[in-house]
Every structure is written in structure tokens, then in C-alpha cells.
Protein backbone atom coordinates (compact mmCIF):
# COMPACT_ATOMS: atom_id res chain seq x y z
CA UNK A 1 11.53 11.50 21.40
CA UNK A 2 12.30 15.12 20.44
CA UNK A 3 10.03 18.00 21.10
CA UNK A 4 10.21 20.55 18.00
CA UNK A 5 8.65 24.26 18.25
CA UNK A 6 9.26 25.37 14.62
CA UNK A 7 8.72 29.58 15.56
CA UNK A 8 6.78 31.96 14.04
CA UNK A 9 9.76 34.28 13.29
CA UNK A 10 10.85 31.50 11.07
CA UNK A 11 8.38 30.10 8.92
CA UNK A 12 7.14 33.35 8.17
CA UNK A 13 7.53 36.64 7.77
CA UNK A 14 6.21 38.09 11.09
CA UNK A 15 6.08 41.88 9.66
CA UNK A 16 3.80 40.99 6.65
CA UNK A 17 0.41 39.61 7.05
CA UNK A 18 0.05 35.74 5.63
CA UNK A 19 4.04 35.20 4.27
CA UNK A 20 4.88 31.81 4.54
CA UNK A 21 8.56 30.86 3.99
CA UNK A 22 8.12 27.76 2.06
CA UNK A 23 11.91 27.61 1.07
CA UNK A 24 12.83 27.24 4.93
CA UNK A 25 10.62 24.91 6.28
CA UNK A 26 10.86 23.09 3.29
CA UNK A 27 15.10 22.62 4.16
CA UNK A 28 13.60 22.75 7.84
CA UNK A 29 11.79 19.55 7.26
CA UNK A 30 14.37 17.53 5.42
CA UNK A 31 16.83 18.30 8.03
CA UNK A 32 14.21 16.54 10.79
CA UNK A 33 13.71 13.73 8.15
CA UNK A 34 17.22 13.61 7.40
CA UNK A 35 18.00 13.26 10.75
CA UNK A 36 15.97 10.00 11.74
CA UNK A 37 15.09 10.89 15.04
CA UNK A 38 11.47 10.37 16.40
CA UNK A 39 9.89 13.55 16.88
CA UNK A 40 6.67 15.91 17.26
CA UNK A 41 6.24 19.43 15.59
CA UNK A 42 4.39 22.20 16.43
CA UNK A 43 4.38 25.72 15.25
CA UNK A 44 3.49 29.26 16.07
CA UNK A 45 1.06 31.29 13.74
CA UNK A 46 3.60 34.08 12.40
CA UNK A 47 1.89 36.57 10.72
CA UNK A 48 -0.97 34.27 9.76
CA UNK A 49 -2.11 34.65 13.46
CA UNK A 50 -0.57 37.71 15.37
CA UNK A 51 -1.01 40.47 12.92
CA UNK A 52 -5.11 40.54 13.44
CA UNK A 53 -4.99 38.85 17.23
CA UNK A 54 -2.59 41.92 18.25
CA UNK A 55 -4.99 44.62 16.12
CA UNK A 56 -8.63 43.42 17.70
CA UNK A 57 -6.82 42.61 21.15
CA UNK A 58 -7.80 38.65 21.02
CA UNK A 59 -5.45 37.56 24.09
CA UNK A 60 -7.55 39.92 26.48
CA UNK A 61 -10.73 37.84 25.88
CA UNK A 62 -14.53 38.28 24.39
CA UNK A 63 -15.42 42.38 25.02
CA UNK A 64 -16.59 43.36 21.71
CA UNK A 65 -18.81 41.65 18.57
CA UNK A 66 -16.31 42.80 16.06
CA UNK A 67 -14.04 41.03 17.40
CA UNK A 68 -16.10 37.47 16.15
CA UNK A 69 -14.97 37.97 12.51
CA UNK A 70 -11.46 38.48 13.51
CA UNK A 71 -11.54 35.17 15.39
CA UNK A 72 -12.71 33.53 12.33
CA UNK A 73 -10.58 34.79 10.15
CA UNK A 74 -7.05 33.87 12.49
CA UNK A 75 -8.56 30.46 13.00
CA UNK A 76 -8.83 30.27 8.84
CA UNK A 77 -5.33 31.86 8.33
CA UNK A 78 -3.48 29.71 11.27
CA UNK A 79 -5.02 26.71 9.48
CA UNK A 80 -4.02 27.63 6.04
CA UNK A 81 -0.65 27.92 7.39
CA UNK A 82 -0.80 24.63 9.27
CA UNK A 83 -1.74 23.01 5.75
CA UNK A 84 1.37 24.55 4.20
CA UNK A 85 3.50 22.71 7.03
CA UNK A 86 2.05 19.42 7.01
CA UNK A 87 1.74 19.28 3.26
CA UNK A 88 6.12 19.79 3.60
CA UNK A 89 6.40 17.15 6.31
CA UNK A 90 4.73 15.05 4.28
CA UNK A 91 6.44 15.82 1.06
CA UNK A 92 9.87 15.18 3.21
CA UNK A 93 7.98 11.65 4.17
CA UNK A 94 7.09 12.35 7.97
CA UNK A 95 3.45 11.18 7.97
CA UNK A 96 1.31 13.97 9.37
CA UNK A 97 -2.19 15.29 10.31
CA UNK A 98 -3.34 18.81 11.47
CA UNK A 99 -4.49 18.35 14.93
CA UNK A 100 -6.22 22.28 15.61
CA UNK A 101 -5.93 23.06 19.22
CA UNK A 102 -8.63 25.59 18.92
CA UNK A 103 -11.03 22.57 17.56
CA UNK A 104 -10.18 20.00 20.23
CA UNK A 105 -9.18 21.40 23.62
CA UNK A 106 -10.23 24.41 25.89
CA UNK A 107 -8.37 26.95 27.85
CA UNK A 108 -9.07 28.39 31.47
CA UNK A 109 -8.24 31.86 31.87
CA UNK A 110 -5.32 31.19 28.95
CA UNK A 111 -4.56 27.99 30.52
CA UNK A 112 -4.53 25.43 27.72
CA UNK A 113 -5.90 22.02 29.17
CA UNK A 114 -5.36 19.17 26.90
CA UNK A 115 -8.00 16.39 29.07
CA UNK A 116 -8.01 13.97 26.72
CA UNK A 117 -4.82 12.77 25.22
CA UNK A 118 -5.92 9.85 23.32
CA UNK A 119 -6.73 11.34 19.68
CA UNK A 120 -3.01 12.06 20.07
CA UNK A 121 -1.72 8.99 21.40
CA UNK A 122 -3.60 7.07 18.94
CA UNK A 123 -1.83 8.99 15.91
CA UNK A 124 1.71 8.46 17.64
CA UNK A 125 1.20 4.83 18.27
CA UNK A 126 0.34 4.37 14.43
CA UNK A 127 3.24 6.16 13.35
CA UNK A 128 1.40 9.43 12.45
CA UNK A 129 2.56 12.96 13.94
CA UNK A 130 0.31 15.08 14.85
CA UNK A 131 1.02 18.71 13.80
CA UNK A 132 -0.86 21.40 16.57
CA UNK A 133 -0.19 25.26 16.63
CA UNK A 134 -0.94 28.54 17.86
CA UNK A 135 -4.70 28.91 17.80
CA UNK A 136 -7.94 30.59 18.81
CA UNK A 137 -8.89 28.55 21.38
CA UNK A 138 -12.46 28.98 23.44
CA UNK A 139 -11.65 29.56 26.99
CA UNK A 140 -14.16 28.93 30.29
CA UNK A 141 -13.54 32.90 31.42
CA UNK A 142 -12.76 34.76 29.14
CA UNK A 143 -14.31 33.45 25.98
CA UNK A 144 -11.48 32.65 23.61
CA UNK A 145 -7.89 33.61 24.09
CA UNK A 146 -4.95 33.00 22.14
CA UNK A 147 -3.54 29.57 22.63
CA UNK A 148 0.46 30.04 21.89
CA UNK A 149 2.87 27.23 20.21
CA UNK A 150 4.90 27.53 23.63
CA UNK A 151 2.00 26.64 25.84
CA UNK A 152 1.25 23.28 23.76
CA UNK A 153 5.05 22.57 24.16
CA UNK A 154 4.32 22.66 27.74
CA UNK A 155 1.65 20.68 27.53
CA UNK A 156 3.12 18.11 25.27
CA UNK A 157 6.27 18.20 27.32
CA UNK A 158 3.92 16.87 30.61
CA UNK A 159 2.51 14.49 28.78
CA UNK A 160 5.56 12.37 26.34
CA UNK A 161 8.20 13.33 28.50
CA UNK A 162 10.85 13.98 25.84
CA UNK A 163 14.60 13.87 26.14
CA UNK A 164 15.15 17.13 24.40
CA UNK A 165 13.06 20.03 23.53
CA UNK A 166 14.05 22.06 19.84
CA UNK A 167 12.69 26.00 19.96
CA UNK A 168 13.53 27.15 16.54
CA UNK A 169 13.42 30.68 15.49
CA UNK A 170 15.07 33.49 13.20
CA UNK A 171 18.35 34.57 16.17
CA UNK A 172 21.13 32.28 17.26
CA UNK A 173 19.27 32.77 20.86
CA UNK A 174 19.14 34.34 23.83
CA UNK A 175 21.04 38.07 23.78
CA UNK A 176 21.46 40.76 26.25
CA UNK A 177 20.27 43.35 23.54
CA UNK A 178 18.11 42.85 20.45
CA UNK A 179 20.56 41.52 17.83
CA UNK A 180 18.75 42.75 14.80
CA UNK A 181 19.44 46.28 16.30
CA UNK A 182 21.97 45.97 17.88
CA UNK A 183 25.49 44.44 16.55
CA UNK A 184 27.16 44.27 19.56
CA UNK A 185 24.49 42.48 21.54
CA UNK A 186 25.90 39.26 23.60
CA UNK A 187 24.88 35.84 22.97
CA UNK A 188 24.05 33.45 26.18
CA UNK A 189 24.66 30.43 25.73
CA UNK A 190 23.80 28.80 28.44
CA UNK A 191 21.13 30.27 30.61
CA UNK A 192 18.94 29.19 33.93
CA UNK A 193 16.81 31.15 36.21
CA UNK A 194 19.35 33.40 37.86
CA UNK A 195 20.75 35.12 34.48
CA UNK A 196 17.54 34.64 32.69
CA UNK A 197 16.61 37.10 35.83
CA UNK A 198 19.23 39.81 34.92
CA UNK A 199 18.54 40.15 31.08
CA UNK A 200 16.86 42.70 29.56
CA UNK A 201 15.61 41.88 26.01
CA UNK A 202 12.97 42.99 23.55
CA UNK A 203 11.82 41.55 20.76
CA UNK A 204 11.74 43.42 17.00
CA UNK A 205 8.40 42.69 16.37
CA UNK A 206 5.78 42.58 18.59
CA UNK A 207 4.51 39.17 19.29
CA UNK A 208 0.68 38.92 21.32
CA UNK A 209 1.31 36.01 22.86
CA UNK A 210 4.92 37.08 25.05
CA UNK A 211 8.46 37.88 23.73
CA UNK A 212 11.98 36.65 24.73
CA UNK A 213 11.49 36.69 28.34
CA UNK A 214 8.42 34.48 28.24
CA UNK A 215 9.91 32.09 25.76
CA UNK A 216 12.83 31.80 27.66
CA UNK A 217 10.18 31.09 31.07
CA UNK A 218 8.57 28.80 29.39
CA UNK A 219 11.81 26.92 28.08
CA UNK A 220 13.11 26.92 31.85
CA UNK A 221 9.97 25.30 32.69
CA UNK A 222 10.33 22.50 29.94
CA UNK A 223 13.97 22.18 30.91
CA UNK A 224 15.31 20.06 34.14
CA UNK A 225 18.49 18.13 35.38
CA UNK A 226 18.16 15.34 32.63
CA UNK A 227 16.71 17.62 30.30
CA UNK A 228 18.09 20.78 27.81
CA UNK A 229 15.83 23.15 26.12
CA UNK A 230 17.81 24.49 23.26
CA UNK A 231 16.77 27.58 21.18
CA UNK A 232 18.49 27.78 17.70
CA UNK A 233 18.69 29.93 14.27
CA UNK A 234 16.76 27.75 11.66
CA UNK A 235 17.49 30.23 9.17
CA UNK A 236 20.98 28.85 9.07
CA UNK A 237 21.33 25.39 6.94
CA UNK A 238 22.05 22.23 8.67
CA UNK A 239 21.69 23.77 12.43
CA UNK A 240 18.58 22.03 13.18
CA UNK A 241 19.49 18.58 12.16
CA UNK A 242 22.68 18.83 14.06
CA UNK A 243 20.75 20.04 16.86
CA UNK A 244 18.49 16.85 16.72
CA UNK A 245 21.36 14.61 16.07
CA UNK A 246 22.87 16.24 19.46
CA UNK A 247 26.07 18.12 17.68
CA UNK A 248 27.46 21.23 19.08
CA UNK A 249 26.17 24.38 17.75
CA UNK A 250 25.83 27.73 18.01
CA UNK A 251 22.56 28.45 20.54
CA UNK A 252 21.49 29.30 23.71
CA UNK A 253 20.52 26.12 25.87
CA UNK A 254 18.20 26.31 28.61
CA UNK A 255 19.07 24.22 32.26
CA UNK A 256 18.00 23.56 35.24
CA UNK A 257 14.40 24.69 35.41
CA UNK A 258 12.74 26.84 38.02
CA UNK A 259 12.97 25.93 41.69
């Protein structure tokens, strides 16, 4: 099985609130169908989620009443864009059901805790996949925090145990400068803890729940001797489904984990 982060730099338009880009993950899906491997997707919120989480501060916990409406309103918007996705997987025929982190599991101090796996064990074992995402989620400290795509990879990664792990997002991968600014920026393409260590790079847009240096942490984490955690450009045709169907492509590849 085949771990799939579709990225909110790539399904939508992270600089304009609520723009979905149904023309790529509608190619996006078709490439996973196309390439008959088993797999499970989940996806960040984009601009449906980090627009008003970064403007009323949702990450740093309950400190202020208007900050209640703007929960409300990311967990509607994240959800509207989770509809969009699983209404394309299943248009591409990948059977799927929005599984809301924010409405099933709890966080401690903005450490998601998914204590009861079977809902989504029972989905898998029919043949269903079930689609979670960056969320609102309530947390035992703080109140709510912001539940990112990466930290249910994590989570999922503990608990299926997959042979590769997919990051997909809007850059080729890891750089040593911001690519978008900077044309001469170098591409890593492989990287573990030691260069990951000695690179210093931002991301174009702000993102409330970490930027490249997180990702990559968290990628290290899901990666070991057996395992590679591969971050790719979705935005380019056919790279994903060579990806899954273990091609060589351009991409930065994650190895080794943290010792």
C-alpha cells in the first residue's frame, strides 16, 4: 500500500481564499487510478483552511470568542473542499468516503491521536478509501488546534505501515533557495537528516501549519531503511503515476529517518 499526501499548494490556489484546482486533481486522480496500485489519500486544506486559521491565529489555541466563528467556518470550507476531492476519486472509480479528522479524533497539545482505528479499518477491508485532511480538530489543552495533512500521514504511516509514502505539491522538491524566486535555486534530490540540517528554505506563501523544513521533518520521520518518502511536482502530467508505479523521476526523496 501507498501513502498519498495530495498538498495544499496543489489542489488549490494557496494565495486566493476557496480556489480549488479541479483540472489537476481531476488528472491527479486518474493518474492514481490509472496506476492500479492500492492506496490511501489525504489532503491539506489550501486556501480553504489556512487563509482564516493564519488571520484569527487558530494553531495557537482557544484565547478569544471571535475566534468560534472562524473555526466554523474552516471546518465548513475544509469540508467543501474534501467533497470536491472525493466526488473526483470517485468519478475516476476509487470508491471513497470523507472521513473528517476534526469530527472523529482529538489532539493533545497539537498531537493528533487517532485511538480508535477501526471506522478506518473497516472502510479499507471493504474496499472503500477513506479520504481525511487538514482540519480543526478539538484538542485536550489548548482547545482546538489545527490538525495538518502531514500529521495524519504520520499517523496513518504508524498504523498501515506502507511501502512508500507520495507528498505531492506545486515544486519538483526540496531546494536550497525558494524556486519560485529564485531561478538558480538547487534541487536535492536525495536528502536525510544531515543535509536536511544545512538547508535553508522558505516557503512563498505562508502556510500555519509549518513550511519546507517541517515537511521535510516530518517526511524523515515517515521514511526508514526499507522505506522512501518522495516529494514530487503534481502540476506536471504523468509524474505522480510514475511515481506510484516506482519510475524514475524528477523529485527529492527522503531516506533514512532520524536517529
Amino acid at each position: 500500500m501507498i501513502l498519498i499526501k495530495l498538498g495544499g499548494s496543489v489542489i488549490t490556489d494557496k494565495k486566493e481564499y476557496r480556489k480549488f484546482n479541479r483540472d489537476i486533481v481531476a488528472r491527479l486522480c486518474s493518474e492514481i487510478k490509472d496506476s492500479g496500485e492500492d492506496v490511501i489519500v489525504v489532503h491539506g486544506a489550501g486556501s480553504f483552511g489556512h487563509v482564516i486559521a493564519k488571520k484569527f491565529d487558530l494553531n495557537s489555541g482557544y484565547h478569544d470568542e471571535e475566534q468560534i466563528a472562524a473555526v466554523a467556518q474552516v471546518c465548513y470550507d475544509v469540508r467543501e473542499l474534501n467533497s470536491m476531492i472525493v466526488a473526483e476519486l470517485n468519478d475516476a472509480r476509487i470508491p471513497s468516503i470523507s472521513l473528517p479528522p476534526g469530527s472523529c479524533f482529538m489532539m493533545d497539545d497539537r498531537t493528533l491521536s487517532i485511538g480508535d482505528a477501526e471506522v478506518i479499518k473497516a472502510m479499507r477491508d471493504k474496499g472503500i478509501m477513506p479520504v481525511m485532511f487538514g482540519d480543526v480538530v478539538q484538542d485536550r489543552k489548548l482547545g482546538f488546534a489545527i490538525c495538518s495533512g502531514d500529521q495524519i500521514m504520520e499517523r496513518l504511516c504508524e498504523l498501515y505501515d506502507p511501502e512508500k509514502v507520495i507528498f505531492v505539491s506545486d515544486i519538483d522538491g526540496l531546494y536550497d533557495d525558494d524556486p519560485k524566486k529564485s531561478p538558480d535555486a538547487k534541487l536535492y534530490t536525495d536528502v536525510d537528516m544531515d543535509i536536511l540540517e544545512s538547508v535553508r528554505s522558505e516557503s512563498s506563501v505562508d502556510d500555519v501549519t509549518g513550511g519546507v523544513y517541517e515537511k521535510m521533518m516530518s517526511m524523515l520521520r515517515m521514511s526508514s531503511g526499507d522505506r522512501e518518502c518522495v516529494l514530487l511536482n503534481g502540476t506536471v502530467p504523468g509524474r505522480l503515476r510514475s511515481a506510484l508505479c516506482g519510475e524514475d523521476i524528477i523529485c527529492t526523496i527522503a531516506r533514512g529517518g532520524i536517529q
